[in-house]
C-alpha atoms as a PDB file:
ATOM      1  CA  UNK A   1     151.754 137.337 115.187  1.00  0.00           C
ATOM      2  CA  UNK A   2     153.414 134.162 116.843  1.00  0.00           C
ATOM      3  CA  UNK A   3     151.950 134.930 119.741  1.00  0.00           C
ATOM      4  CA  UNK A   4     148.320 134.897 119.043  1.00  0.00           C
ATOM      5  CA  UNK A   5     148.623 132.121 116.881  1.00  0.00           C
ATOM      6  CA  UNK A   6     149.658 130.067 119.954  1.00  0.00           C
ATOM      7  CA  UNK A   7     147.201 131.513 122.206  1.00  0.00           C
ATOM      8  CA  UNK A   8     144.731 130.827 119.893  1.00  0.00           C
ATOM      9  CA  UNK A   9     145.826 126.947 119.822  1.00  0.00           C
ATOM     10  CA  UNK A  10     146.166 126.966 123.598  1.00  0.00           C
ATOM     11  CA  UNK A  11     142.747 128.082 123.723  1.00  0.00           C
ATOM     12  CA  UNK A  12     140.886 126.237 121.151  1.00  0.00           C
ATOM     13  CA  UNK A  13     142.492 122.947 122.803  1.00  0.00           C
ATOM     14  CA  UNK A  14     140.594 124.628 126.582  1.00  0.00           C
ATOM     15  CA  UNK A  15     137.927 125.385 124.639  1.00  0.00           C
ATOM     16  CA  UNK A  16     137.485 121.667 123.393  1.00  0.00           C
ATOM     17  CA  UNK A  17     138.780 119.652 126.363  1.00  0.00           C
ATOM     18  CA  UNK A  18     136.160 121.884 128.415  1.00  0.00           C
ATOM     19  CA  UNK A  19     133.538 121.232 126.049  1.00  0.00           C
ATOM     20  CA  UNK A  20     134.517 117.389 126.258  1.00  0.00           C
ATOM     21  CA  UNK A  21     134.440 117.464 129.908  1.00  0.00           C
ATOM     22  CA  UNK A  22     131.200 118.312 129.989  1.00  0.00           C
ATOM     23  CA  UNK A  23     129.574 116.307 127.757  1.00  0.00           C
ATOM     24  CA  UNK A  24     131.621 113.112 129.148  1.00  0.00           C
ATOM     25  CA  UNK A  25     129.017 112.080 131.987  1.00  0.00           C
ATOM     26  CA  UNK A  26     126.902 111.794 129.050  1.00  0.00           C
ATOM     27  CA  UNK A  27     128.881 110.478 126.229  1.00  0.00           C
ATOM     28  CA  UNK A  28     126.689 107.399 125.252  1.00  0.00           C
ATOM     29  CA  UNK A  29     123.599 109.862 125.156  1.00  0.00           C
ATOM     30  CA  UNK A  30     125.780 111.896 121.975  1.00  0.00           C
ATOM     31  CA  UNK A  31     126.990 109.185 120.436  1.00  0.00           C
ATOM     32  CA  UNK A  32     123.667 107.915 120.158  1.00  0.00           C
ATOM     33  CA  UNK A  33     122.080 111.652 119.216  1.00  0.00           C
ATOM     34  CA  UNK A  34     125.132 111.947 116.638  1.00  0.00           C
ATOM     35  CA  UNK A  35     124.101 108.380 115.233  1.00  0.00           C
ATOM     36  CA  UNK A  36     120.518 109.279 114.594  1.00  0.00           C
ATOM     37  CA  UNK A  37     121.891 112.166 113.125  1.00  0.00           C
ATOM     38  CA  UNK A  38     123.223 109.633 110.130  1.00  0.00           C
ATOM     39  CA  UNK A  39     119.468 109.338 109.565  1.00  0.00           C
ATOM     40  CA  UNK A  40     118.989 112.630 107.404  1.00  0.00           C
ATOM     41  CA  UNK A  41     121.546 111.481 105.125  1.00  0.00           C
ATOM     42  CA  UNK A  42     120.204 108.351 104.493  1.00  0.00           C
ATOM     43  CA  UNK A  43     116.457 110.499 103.958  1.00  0.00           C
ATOM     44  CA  UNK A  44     118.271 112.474 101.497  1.00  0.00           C
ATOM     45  CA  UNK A  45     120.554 110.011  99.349  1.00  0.00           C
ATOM     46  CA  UNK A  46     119.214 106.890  99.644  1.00  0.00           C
ATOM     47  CA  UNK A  47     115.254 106.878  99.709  1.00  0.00           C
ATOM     48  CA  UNK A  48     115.547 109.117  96.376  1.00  0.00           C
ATOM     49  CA  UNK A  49     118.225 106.332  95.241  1.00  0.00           C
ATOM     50  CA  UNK A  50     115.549 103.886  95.902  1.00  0.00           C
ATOM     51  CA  UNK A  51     112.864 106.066  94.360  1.00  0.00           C
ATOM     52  CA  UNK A  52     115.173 106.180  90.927  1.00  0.00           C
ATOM     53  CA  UNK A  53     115.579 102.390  90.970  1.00  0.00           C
ATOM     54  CA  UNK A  54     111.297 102.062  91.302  1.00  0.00           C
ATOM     55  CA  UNK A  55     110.546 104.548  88.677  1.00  0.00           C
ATOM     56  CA  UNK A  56     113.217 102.606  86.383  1.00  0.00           C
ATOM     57  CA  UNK A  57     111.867  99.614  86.924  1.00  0.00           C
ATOM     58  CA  UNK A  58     108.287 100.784  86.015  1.00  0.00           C
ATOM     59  CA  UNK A  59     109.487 101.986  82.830  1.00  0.00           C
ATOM     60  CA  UNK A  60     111.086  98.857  81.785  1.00  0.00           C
ATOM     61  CA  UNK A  61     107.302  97.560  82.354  1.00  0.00           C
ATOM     62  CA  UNK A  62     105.601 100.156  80.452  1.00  0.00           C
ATOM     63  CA  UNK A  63     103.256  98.173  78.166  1.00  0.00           C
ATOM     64  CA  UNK A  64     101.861  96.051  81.222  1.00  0.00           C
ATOM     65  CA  UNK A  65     101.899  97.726  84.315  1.00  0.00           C
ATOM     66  CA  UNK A  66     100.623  94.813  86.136  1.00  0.00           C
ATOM     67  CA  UNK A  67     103.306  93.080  85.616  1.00  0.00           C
ATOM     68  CA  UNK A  68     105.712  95.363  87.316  1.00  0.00           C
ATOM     69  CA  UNK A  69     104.142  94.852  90.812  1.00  0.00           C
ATOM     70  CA  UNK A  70     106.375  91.766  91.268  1.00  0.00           C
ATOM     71  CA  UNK A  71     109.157  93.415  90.358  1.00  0.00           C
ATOM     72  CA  UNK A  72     108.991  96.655  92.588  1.00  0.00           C
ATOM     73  CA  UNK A  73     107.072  95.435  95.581  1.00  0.00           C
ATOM     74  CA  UNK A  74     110.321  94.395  97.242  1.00  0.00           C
ATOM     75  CA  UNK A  75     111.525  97.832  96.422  1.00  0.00           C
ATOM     76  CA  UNK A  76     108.170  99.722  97.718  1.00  0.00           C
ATOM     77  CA  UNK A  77     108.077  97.515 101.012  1.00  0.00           C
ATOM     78  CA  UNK A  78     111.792  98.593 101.924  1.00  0.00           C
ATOM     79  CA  UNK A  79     111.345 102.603 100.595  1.00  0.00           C
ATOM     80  CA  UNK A  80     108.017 102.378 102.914  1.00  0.00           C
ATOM     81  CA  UNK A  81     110.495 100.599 105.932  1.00  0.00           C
ATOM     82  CA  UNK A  82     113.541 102.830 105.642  1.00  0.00           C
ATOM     83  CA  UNK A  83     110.786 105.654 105.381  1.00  0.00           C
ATOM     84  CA  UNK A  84     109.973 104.323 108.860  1.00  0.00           C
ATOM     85  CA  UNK A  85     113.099 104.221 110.293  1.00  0.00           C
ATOM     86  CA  UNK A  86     114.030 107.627 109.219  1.00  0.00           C
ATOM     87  CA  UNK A  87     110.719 109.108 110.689  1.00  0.00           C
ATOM     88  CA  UNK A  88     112.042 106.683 114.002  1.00  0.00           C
ATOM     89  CA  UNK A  89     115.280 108.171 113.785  1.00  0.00           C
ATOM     90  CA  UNK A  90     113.950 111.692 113.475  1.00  0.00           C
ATOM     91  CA  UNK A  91     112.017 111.633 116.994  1.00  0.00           C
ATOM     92  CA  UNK A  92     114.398 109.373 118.555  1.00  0.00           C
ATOM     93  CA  UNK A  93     116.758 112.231 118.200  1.00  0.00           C
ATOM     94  CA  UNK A  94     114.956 115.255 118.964  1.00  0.00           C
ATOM     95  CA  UNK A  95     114.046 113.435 121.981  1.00  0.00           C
ATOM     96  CA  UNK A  96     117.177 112.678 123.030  1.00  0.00           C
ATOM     97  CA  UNK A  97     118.709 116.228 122.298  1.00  0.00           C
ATOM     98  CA  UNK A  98     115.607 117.071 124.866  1.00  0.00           C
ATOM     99  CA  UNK A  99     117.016 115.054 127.645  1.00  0.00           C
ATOM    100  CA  UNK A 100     120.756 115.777 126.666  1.00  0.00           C
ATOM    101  CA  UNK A 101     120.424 119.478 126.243  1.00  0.00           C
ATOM    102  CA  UNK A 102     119.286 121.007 129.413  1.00  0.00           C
ATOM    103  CA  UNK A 103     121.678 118.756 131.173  1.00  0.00           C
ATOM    104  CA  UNK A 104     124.715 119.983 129.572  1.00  0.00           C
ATOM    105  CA  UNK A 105     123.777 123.245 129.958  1.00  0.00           C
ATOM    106  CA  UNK A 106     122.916 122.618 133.498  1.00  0.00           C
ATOM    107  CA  UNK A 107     126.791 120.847 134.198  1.00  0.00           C
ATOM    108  CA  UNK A 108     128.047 124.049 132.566  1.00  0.00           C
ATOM    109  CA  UNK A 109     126.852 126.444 134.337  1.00  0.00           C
ATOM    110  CA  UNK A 110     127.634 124.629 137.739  1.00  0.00           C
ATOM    111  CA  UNK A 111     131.342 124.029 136.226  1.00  0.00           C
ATOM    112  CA  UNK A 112     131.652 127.693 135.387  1.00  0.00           C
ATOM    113  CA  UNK A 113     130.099 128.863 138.786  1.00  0.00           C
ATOM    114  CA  UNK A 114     132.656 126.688 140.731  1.00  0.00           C
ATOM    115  CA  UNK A 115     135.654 128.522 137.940  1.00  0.00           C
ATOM    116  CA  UNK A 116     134.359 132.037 138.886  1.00  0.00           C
ATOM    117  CA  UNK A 117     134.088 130.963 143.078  1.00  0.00           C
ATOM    118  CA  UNK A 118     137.900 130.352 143.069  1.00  0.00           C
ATOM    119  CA  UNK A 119     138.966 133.885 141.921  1.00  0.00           C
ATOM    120  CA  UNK A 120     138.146 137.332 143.227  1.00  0.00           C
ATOM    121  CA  UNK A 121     135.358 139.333 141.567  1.00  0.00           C
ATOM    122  CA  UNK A 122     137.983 142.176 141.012  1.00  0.00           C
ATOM    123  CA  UNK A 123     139.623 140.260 138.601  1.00  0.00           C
ATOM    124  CA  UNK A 124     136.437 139.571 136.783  1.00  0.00           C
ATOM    125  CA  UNK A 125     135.920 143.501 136.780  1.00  0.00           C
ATOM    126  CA  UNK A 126     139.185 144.268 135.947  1.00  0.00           C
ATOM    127  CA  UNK A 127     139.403 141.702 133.428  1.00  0.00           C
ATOM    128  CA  UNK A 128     135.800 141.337 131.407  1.00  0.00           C
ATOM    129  CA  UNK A 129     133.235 143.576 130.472  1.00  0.00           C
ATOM    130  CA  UNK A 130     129.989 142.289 131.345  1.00  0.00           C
ATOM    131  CA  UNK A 131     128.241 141.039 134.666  1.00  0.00           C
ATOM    132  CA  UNK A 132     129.713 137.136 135.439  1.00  0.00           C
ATOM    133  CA  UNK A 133     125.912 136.037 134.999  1.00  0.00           C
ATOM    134  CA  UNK A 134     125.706 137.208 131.208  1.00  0.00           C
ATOM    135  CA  UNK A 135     128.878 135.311 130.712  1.00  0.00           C
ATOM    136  CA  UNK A 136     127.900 131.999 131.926  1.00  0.00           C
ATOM    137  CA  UNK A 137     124.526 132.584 130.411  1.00  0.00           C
ATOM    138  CA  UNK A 138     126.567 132.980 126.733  1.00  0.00           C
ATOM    139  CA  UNK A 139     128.946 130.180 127.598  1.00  0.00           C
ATOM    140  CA  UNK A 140     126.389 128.010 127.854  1.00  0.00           C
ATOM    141  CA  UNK A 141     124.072 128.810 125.259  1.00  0.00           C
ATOM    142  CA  UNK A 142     127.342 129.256 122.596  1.00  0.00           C
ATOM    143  CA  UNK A 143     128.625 125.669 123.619  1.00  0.00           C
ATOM    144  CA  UNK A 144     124.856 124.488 123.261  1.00  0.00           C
ATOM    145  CA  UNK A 145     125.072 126.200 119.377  1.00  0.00           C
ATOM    146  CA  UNK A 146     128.704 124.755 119.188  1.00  0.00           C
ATOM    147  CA  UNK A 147     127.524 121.041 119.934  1.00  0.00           C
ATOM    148  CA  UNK A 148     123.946 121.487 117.730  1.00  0.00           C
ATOM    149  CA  UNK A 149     125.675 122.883 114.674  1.00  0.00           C
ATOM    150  CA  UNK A 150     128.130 119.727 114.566  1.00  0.00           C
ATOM    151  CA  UNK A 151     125.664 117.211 115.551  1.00  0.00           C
ATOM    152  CA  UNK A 152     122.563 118.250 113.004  1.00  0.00           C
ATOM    153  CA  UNK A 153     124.809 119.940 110.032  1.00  0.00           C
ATOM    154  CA  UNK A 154     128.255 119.197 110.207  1.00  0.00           C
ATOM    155  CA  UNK A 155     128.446 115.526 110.565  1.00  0.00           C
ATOM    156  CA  UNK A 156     125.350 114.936 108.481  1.00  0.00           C
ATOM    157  CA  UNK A 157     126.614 116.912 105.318  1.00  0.00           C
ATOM    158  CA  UNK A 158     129.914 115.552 105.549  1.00  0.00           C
ATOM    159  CA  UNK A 159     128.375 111.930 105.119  1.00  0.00           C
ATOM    160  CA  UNK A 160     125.641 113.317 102.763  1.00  0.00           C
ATOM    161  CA  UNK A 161     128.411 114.106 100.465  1.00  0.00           C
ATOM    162  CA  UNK A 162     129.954 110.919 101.075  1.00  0.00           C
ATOM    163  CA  UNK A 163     127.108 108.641  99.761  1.00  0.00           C
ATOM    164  CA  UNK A 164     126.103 111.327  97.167  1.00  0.00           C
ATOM    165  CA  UNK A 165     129.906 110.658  95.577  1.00  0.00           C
ATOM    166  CA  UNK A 166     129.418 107.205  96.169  1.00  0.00           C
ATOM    167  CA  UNK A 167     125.777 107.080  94.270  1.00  0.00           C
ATOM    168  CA  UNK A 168     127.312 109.651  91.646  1.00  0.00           C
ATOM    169  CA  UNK A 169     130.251 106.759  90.828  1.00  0.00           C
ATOM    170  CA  UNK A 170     128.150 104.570  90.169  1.00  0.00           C
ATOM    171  CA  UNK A 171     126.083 106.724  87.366  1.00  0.00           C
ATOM    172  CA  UNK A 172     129.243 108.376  86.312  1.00  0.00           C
ATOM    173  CA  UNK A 173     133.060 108.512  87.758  1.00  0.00           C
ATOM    174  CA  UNK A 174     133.269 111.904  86.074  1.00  0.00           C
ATOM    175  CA  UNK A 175     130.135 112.962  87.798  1.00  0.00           C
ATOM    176  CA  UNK A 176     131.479 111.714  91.258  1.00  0.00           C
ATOM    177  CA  UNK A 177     134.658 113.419  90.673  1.00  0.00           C
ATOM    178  CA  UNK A 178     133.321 116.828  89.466  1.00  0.00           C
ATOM    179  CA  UNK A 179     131.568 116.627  92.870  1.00  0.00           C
ATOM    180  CA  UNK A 180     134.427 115.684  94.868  1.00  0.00           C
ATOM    181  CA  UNK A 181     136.398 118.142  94.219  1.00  0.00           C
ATOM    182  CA  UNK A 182     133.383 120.607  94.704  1.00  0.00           C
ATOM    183  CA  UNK A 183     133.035 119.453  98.261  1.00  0.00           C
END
């Protein structure tokens, strides 16, 4: 039991300092991509924060709606600007994941065909089921998932839930913690 509990270390640490080898030559390009990933959390927390704090406002100016326009036109103007940015954000990315994407996958298989030239192709039979093609093909595709899933759910939930139990504190500390502890 030992045993495969080190192997499995020993080969999630490969597994990761591969997968950071490859996307090293373009680092800057998934910082950026993992940046405008930020974007869908501020889509879902704060524009509907923002939304909240117009509707409010209109209701404190119920009897004279005209009056309220100086009060929430600051508030429109920067929903209608961060609604730009977001939509910015949104191509900006799925451009970049474009360019990135093919790249990577490019670099990895030319990385795993130099692995496989540097060992015989009996010890690939011996070894692995499967033609050495079909496993490059589902290296790359799997690191390709790997990288996506992090990048477009994993990062942006986990500061989603951030700024959701930040917004929820300031409504209700109970609130906020009910939903900490949930995430």
């Amino acid at each position: 039991m030992e045993k495969d509990i080190k192997n499995t270390s020993v080969s999630t640490r490969a597994l990761f300092s591969f997968i950071w080898k490859s996307i090293r030559s373009q680092r800057w390009m998934f910082f950026f991509i993992a940046l405008l990933s930020l974007v869908w959390s501020i889509d879902s927390t704060v524009v509907p924060y923002l939304l909240r704090r117009v509707i409010d406002t209109l209701t404190l100016y119920d009897a004279d709606r005209a009056a309220a326009w100086p009060a929430i036109k600051w508030f429109l103007l920067f929903v209608v600007c961060l609604w730009t940015i977001v939509e910015v954000g949104f191509r900006s990315r799925g451009f970049l994941e474009a360019r990135v994407f093919p790249k990577l996958e490019a670099d990895v298989r030319m990385a795993m065909f130099d692995h496989v030239q540097h060992h015989s192709p009996k010890y690939f039979n011996e070894h692995f089921a499967g033609s050495l093609a079909n496993k490059i093909s589902d290296m790359t595709t799997q690191m390709t998932l790997i990288l996506q899933t992090m990048l477009k759910l994993f990062l942006p939930t986990l500061v989603t839930s951030a700024l959701t139990i930040l917004f929820f504190s300031q409504i209700n500390g109970l609130f906020a913690l009910i939903l900490g502890v949930g995430f």
